[in-house]
C-alpha atoms as a PDB file:
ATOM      1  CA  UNK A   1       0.000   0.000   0.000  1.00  0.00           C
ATOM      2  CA  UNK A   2       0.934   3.463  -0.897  1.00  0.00           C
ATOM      3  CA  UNK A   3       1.381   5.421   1.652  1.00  0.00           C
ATOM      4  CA  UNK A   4      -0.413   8.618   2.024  1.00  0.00           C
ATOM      5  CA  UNK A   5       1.493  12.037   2.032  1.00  0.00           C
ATOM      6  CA  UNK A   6      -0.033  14.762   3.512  1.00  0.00           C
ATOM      7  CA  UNK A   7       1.437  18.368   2.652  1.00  0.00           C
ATOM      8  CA  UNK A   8       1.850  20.836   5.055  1.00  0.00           C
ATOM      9  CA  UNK A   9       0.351  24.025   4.448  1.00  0.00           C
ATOM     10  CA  UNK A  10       2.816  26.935   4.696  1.00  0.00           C
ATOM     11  CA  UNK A  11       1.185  28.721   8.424  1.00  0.00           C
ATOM     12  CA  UNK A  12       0.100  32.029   6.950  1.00  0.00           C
ATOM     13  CA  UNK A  13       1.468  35.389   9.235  1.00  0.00           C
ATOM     14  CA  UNK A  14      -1.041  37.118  10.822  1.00  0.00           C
ATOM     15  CA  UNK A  15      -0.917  40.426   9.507  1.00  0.00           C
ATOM     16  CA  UNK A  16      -1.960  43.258  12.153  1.00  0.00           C
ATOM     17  CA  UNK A  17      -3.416  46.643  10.617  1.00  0.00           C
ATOM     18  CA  UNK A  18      -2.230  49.269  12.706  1.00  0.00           C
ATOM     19  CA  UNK A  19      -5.236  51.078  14.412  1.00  0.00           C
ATOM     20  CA  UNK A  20      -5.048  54.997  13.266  1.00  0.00           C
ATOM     21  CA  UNK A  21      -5.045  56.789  16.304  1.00  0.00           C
ATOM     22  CA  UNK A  22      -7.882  58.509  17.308  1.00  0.00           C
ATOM     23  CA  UNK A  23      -8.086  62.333  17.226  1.00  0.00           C
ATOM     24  CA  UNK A  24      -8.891  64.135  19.966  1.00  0.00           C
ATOM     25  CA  UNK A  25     -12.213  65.427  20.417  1.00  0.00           C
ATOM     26  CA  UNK A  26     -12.886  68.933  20.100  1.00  0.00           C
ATOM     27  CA  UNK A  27     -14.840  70.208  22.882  1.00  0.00           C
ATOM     28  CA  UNK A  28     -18.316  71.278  23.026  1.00  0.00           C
ATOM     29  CA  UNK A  29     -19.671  74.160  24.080  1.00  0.00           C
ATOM     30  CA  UNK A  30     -22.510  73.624  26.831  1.00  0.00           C
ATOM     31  CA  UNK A  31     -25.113  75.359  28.642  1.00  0.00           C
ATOM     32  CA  UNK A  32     -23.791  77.390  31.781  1.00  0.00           C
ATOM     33  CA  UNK A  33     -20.179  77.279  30.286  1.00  0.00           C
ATOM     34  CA  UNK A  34     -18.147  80.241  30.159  1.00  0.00           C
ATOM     35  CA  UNK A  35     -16.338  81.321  27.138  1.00  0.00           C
ATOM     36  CA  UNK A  36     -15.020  83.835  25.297  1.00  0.00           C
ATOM     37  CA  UNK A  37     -16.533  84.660  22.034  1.00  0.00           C
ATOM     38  CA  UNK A  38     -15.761  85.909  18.488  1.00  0.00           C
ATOM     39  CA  UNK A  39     -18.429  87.469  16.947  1.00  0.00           C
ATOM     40  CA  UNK A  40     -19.668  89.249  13.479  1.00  0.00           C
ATOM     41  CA  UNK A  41     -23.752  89.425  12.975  1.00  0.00           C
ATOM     42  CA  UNK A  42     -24.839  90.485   9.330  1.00  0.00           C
ATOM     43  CA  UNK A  43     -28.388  91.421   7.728  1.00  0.00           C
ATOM     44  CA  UNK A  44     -28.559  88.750   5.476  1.00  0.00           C
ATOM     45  CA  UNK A  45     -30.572  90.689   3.019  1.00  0.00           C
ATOM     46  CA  UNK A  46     -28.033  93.458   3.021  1.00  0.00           C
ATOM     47  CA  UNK A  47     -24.466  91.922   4.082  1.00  0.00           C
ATOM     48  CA  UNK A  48     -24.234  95.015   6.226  1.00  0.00           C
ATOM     49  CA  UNK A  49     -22.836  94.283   9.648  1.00  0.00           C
ATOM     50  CA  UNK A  50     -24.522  95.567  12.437  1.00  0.00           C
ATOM     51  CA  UNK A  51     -22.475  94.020  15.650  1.00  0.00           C
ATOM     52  CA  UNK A  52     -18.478  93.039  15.664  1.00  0.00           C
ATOM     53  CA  UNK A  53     -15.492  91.919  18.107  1.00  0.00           C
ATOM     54  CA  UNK A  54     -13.478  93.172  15.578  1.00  0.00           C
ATOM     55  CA  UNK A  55     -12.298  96.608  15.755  1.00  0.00           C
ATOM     56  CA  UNK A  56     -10.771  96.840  12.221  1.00  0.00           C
ATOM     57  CA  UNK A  57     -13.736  95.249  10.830  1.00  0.00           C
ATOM     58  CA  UNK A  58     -16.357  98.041  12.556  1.00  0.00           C
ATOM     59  CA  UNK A  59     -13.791 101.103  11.681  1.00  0.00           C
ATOM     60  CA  UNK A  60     -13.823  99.264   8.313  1.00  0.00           C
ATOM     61  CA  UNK A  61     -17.860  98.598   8.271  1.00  0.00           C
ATOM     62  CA  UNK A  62     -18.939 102.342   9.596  1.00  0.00           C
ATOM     63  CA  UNK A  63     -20.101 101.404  12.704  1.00  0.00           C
ATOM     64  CA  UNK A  64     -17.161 101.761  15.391  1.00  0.00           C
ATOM     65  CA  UNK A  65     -17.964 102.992  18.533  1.00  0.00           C
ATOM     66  CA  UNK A  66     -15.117 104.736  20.919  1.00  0.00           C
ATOM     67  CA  UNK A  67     -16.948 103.762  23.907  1.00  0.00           C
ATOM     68  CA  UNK A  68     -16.728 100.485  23.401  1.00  0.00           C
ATOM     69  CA  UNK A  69     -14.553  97.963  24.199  1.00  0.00           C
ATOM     70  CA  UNK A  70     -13.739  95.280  21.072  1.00  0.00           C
ATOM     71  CA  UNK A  71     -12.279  91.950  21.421  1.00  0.00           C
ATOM     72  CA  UNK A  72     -13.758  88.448  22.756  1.00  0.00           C
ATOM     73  CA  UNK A  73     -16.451  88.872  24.770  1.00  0.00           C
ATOM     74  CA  UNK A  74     -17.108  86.888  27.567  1.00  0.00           C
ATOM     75  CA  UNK A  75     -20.386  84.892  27.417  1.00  0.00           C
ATOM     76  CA  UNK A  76     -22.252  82.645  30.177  1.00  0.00           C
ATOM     77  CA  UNK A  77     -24.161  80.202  27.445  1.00  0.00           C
ATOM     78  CA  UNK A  78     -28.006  80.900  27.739  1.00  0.00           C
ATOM     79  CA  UNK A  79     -27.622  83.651  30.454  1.00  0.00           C
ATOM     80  CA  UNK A  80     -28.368  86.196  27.745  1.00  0.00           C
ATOM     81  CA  UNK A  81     -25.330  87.719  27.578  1.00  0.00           C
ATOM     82  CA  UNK A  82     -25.904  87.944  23.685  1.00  0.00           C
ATOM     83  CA  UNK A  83     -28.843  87.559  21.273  1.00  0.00           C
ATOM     84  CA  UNK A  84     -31.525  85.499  22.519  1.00  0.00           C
ATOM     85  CA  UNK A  85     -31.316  83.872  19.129  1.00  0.00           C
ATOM     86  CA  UNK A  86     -27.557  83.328  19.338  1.00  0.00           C
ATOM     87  CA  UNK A  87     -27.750  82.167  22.738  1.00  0.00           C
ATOM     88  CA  UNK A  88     -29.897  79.472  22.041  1.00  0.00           C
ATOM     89  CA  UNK A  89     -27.792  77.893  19.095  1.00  0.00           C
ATOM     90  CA  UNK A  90     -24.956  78.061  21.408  1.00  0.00           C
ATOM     91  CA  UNK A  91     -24.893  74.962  22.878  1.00  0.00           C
ATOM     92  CA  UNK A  92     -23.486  72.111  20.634  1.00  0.00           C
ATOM     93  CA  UNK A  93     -21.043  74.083  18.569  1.00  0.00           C
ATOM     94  CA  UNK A  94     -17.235  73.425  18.827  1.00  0.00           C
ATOM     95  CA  UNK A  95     -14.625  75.168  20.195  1.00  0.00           C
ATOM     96  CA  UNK A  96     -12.584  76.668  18.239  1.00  0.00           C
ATOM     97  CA  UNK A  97     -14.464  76.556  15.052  1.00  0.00           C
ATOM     98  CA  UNK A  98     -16.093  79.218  13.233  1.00  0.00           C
ATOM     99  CA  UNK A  99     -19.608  78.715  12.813  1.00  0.00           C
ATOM    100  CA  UNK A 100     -22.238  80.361  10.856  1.00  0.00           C
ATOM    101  CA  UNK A 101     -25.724  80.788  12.594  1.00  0.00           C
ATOM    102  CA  UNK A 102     -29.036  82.007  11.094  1.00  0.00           C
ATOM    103  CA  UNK A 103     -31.482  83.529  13.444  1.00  0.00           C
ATOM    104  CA  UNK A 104     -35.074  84.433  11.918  1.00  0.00           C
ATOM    105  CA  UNK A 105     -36.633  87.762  12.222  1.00  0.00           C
ATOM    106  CA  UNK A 106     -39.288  86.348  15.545  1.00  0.00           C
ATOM    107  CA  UNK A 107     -36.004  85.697  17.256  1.00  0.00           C
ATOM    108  CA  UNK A 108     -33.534  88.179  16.083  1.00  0.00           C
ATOM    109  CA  UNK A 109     -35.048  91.785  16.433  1.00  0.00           C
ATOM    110  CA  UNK A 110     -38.262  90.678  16.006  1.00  0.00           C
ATOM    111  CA  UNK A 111     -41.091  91.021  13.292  1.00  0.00           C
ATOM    112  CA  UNK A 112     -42.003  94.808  11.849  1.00  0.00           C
ATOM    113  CA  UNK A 113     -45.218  96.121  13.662  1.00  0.00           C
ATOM    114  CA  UNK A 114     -47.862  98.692  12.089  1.00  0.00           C
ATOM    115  CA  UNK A 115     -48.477  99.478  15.609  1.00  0.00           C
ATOM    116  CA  UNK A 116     -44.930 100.829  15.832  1.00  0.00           C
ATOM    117  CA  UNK A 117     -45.381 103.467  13.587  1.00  0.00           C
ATOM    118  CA  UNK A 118     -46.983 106.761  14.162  1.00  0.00           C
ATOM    119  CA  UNK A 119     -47.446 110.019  12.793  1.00  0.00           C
ATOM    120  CA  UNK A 120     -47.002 113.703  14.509  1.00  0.00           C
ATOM    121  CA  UNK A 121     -47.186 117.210  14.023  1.00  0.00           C
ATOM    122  CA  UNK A 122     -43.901 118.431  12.426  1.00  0.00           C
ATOM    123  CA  UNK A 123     -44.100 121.139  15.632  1.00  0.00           C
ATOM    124  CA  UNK A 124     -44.170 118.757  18.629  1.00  0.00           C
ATOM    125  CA  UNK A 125     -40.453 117.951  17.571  1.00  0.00           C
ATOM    126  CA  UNK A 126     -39.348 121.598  17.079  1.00  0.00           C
ATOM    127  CA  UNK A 127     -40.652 122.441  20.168  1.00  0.00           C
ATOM    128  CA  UNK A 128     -38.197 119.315  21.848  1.00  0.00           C
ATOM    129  CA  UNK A 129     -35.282 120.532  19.974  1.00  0.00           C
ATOM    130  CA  UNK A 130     -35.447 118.338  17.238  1.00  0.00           C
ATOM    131  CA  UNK A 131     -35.230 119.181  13.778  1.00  0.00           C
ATOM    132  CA  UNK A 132     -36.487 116.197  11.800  1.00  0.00           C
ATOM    133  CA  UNK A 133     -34.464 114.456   8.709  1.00  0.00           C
ATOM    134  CA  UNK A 134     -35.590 111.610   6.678  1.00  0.00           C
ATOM    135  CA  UNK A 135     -33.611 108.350   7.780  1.00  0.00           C
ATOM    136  CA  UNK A 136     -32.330 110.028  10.678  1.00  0.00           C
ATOM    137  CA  UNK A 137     -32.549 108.041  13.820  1.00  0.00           C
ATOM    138  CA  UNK A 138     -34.176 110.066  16.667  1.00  0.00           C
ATOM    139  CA  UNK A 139     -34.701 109.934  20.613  1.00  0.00           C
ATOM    140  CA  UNK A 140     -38.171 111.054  21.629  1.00  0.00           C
ATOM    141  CA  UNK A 141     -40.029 110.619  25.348  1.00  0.00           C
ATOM    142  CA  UNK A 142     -37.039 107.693  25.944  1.00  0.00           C
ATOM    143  CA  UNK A 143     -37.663 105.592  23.008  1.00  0.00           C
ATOM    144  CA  UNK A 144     -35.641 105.258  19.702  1.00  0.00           C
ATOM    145  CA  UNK A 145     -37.167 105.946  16.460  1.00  0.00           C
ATOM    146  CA  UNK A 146     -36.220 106.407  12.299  1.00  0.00           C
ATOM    147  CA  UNK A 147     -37.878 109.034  10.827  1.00  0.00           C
ATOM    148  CA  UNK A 148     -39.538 107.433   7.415  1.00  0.00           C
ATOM    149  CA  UNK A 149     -41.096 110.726   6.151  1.00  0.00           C
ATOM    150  CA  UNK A 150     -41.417 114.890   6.529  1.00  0.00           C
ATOM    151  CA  UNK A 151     -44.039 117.211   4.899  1.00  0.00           C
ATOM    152  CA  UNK A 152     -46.971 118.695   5.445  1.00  0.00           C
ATOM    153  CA  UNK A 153     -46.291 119.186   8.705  1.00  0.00           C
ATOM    154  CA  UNK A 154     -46.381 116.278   9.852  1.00  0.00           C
ATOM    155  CA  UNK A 155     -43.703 113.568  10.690  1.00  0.00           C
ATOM    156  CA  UNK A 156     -43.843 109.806  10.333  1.00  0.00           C
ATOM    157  CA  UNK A 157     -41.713 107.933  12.965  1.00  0.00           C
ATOM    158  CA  UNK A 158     -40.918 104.338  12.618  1.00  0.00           C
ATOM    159  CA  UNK A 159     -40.571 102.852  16.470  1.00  0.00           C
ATOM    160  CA  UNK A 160     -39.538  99.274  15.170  1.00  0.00           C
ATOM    161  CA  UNK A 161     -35.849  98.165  15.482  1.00  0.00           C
ATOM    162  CA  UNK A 162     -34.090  99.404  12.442  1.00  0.00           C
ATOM    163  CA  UNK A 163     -33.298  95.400  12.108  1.00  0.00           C
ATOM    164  CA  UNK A 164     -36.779  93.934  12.721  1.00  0.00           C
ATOM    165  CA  UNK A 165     -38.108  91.538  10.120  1.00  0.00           C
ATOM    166  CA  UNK A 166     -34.584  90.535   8.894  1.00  0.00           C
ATOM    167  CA  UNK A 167     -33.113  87.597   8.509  1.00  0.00           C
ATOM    168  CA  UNK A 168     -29.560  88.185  10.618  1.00  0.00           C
ATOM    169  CA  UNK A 169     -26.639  85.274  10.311  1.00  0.00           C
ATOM    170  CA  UNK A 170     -23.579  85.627  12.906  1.00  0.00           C
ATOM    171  CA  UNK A 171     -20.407  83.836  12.376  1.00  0.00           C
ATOM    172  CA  UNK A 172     -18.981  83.455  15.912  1.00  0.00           C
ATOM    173  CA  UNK A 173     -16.201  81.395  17.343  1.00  0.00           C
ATOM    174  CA  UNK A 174     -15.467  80.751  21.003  1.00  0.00           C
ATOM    175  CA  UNK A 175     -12.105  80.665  21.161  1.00  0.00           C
ATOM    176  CA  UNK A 176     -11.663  79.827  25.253  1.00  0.00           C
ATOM    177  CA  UNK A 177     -13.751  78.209  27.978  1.00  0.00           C
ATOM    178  CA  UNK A 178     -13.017  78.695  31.199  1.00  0.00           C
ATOM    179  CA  UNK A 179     -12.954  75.763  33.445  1.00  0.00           C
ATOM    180  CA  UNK A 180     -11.710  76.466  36.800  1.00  0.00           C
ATOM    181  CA  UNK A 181     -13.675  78.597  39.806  1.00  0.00           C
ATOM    182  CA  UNK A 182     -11.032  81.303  39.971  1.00  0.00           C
ATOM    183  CA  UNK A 183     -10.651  81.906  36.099  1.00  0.00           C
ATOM    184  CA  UNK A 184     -14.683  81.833  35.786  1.00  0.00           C
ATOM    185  CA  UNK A 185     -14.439  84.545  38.916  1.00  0.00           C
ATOM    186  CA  UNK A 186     -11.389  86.458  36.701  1.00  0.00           C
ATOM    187  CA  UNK A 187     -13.809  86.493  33.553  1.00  0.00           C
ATOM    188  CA  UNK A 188     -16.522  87.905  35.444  1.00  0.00           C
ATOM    189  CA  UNK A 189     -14.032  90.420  37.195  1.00  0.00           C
ATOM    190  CA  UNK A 190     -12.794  91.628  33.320  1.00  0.00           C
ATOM    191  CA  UNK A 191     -16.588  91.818  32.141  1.00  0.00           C
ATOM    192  CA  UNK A 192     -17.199  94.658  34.502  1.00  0.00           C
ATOM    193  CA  UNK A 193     -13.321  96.021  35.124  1.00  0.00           C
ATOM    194  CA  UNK A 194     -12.795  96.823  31.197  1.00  0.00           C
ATOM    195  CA  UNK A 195      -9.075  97.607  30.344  1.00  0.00           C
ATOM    196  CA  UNK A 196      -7.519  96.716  32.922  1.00  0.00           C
ATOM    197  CA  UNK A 197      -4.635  93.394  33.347  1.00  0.00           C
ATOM    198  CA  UNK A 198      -6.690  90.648  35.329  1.00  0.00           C
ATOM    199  CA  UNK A 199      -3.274  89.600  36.635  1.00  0.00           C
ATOM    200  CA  UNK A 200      -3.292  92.762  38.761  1.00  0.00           C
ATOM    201  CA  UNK A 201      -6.494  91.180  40.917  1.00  0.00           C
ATOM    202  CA  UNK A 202      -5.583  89.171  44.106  1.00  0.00           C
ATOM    203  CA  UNK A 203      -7.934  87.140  43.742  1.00  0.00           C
ATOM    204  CA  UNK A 204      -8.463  84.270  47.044  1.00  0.00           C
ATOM    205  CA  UNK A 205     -11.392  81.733  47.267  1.00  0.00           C
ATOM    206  CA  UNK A 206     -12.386  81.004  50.929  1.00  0.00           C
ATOM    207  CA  UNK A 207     -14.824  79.073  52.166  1.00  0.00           C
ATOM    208  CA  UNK A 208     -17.882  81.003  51.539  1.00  0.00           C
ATOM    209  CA  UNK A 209     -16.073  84.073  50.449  1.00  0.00           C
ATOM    210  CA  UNK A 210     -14.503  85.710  48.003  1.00  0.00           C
ATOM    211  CA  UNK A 211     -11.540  88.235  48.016  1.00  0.00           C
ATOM    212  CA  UNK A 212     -10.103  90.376  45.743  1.00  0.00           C
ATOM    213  CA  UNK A 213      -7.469  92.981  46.133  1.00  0.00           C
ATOM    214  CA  UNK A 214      -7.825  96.246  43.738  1.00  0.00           C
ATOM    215  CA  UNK A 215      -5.120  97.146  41.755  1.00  0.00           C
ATOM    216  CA  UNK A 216      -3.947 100.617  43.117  1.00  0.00           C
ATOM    217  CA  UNK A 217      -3.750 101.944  39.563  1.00  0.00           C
ATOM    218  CA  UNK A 218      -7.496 102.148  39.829  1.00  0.00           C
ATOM    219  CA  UNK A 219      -8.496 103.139  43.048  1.00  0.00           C
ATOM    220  CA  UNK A 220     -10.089 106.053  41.807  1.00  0.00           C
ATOM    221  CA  UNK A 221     -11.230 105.317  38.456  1.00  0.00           C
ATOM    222  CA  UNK A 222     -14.849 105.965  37.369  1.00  0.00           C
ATOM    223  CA  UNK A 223     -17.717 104.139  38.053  1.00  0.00           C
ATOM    224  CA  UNK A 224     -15.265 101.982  40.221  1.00  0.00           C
ATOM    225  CA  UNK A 225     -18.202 101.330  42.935  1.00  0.00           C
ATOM    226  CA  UNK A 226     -20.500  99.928  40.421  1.00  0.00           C
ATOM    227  CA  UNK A 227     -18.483  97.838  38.991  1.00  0.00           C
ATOM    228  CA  UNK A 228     -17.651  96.112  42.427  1.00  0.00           C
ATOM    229  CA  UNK A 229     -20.862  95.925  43.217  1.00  0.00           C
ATOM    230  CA  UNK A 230     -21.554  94.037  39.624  1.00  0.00           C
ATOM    231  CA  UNK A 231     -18.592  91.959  40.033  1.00  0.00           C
ATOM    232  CA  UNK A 232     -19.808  90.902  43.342  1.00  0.00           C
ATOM    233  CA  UNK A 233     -23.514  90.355  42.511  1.00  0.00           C
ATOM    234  CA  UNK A 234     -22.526  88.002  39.410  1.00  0.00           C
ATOM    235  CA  UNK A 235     -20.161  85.886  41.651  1.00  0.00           C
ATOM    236  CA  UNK A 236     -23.198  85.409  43.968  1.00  0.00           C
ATOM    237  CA  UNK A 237     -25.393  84.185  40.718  1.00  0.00           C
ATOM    238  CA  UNK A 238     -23.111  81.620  39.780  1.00  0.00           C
ATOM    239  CA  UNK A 239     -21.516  80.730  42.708  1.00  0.00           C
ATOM    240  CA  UNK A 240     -23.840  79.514  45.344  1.00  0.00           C
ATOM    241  CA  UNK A 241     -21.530  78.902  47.728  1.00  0.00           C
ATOM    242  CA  UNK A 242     -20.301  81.808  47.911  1.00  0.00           C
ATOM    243  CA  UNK A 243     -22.272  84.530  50.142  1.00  0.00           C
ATOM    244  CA  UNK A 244     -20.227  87.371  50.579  1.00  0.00           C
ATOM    245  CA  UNK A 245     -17.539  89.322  48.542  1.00  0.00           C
ATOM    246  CA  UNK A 246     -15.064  91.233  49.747  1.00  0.00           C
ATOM    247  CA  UNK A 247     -12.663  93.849  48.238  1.00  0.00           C
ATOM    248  CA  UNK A 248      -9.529  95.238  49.856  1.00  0.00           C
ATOM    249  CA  UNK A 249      -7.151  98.018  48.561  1.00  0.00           C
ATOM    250  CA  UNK A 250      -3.623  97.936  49.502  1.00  0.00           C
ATOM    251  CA  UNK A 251      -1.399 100.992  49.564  1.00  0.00           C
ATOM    252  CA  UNK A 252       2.417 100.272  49.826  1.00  0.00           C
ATOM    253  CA  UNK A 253       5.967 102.951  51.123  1.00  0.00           C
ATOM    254  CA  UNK A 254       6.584 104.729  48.112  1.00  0.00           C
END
């Protein structure tokens, strides 16, 4: 009898694929976090921009304001420190990332009104001081108006936001979120102490207190009391541990 051969079959390697590694997640933003936000918001109808960070851009755009202070603003998500609109689609995006974010007219500036516009003797304005100009935007009895029309003595004033029933997009970017108790307490300290180096506050966390040491540079500045008094009550809000605030000044030998 023959006998049988049996071949063996060459063992084949086991070939490995190397796992790619996995990027890191990009962080998103949540509501209650705070961050620092980049911000542009546009009439969609009429590309013209109506609220920047950017400095250049509003010197550029016609709308710059020398009281104002431009840069990334610090935002508490869906404490309406922005746009309602805005606010809402903050949650989810990624930080950052530039998004783009529509906001309809019923939750931008609103819808126009008929109601809103009203028409008055040419005289009742003289006799405030005002001398009314077609497209000119106008204070009367504390509320903001555009004058539409003049003639015939009479004057048609438009009370609607120059911006209700637009479409508005923003393109905003958070660009930092704050994560620790003492930099949230910072942030909140820069949002009402504008212009000034937050490295300068002594800033200690006790137990149910807060202490912060004013920079003598600014001892006297204006509005001073106000803002500690705004720094203080927004440390209460967010911080409920917290129950009392407490500022000291410090005056060294010169």
């Amino acid at each position: 009898k023959k006998k049988k051969t049996t071949k063996k079959k060459a063992a084949k390697k086991k070939t490995t694929k190397k796992k790619k590694p996995k990027e890191p997640e990009v962080p998103v933003i949540a509501e209650g976090d705070f961050v620092l936000v980049e911000m542009t918001g546009r009439a969609v109808e009429t590309d013209e921009v109506f609220d920047t960070t950017d400095e250049e851009l509003a010197k550029e755009e016609g709308i710059h304001d020398e009281n104002k202070t431009y840069g990334p603003k610090l935002v508490v998500v869906g404490e309406g420190y922005v746009l309602k609109g805005l606010d809402d689609r903050l949650p989810g995006l990624k930080l950052g990332e530039t998004a783009e974010v529509e906001i309809p007219p019923e939750e931008a500036f609103g819808v126009r009104s008929p109601e809103n516009v009203r028409t008055l003797p040419y005289r009742n304005l003289r006799s405030k001081g005002i001398n009314p100009v077609v497209g000119q935007q106008i204070e009367l009895d504390g509320r903001s108006a555009m004058v539409r029309s003049v003639g015939a003595g009479r004057v048609q004033l438009d009370y609607n936001h120059p911006l209700a029933g637009r479409k508005i997009v923003y393109h905003v970017k958070a660009t930092e979120r704050y994560e620790g108790d003492e930099d949230k307490i910072r942030s909140l300290i820069g949002r009402r102490f504008l212009d000034v180096d937050l490295d300068k506050f002594n800033l200690k966390i006790l137990k149910k207190k807060v202490r912060i040491q004013i920079p003598d540079e600014i001892f006297f500045g204006e509005n001073i009391q106000i803002a500690k008094r705004g720094v203080a009550l927004d440390v209460q809000k967010y911080f409920e541990d917290i129950d009392e605030v407490e500022y000291t000044e410090v005056i060294k030998r010169s």
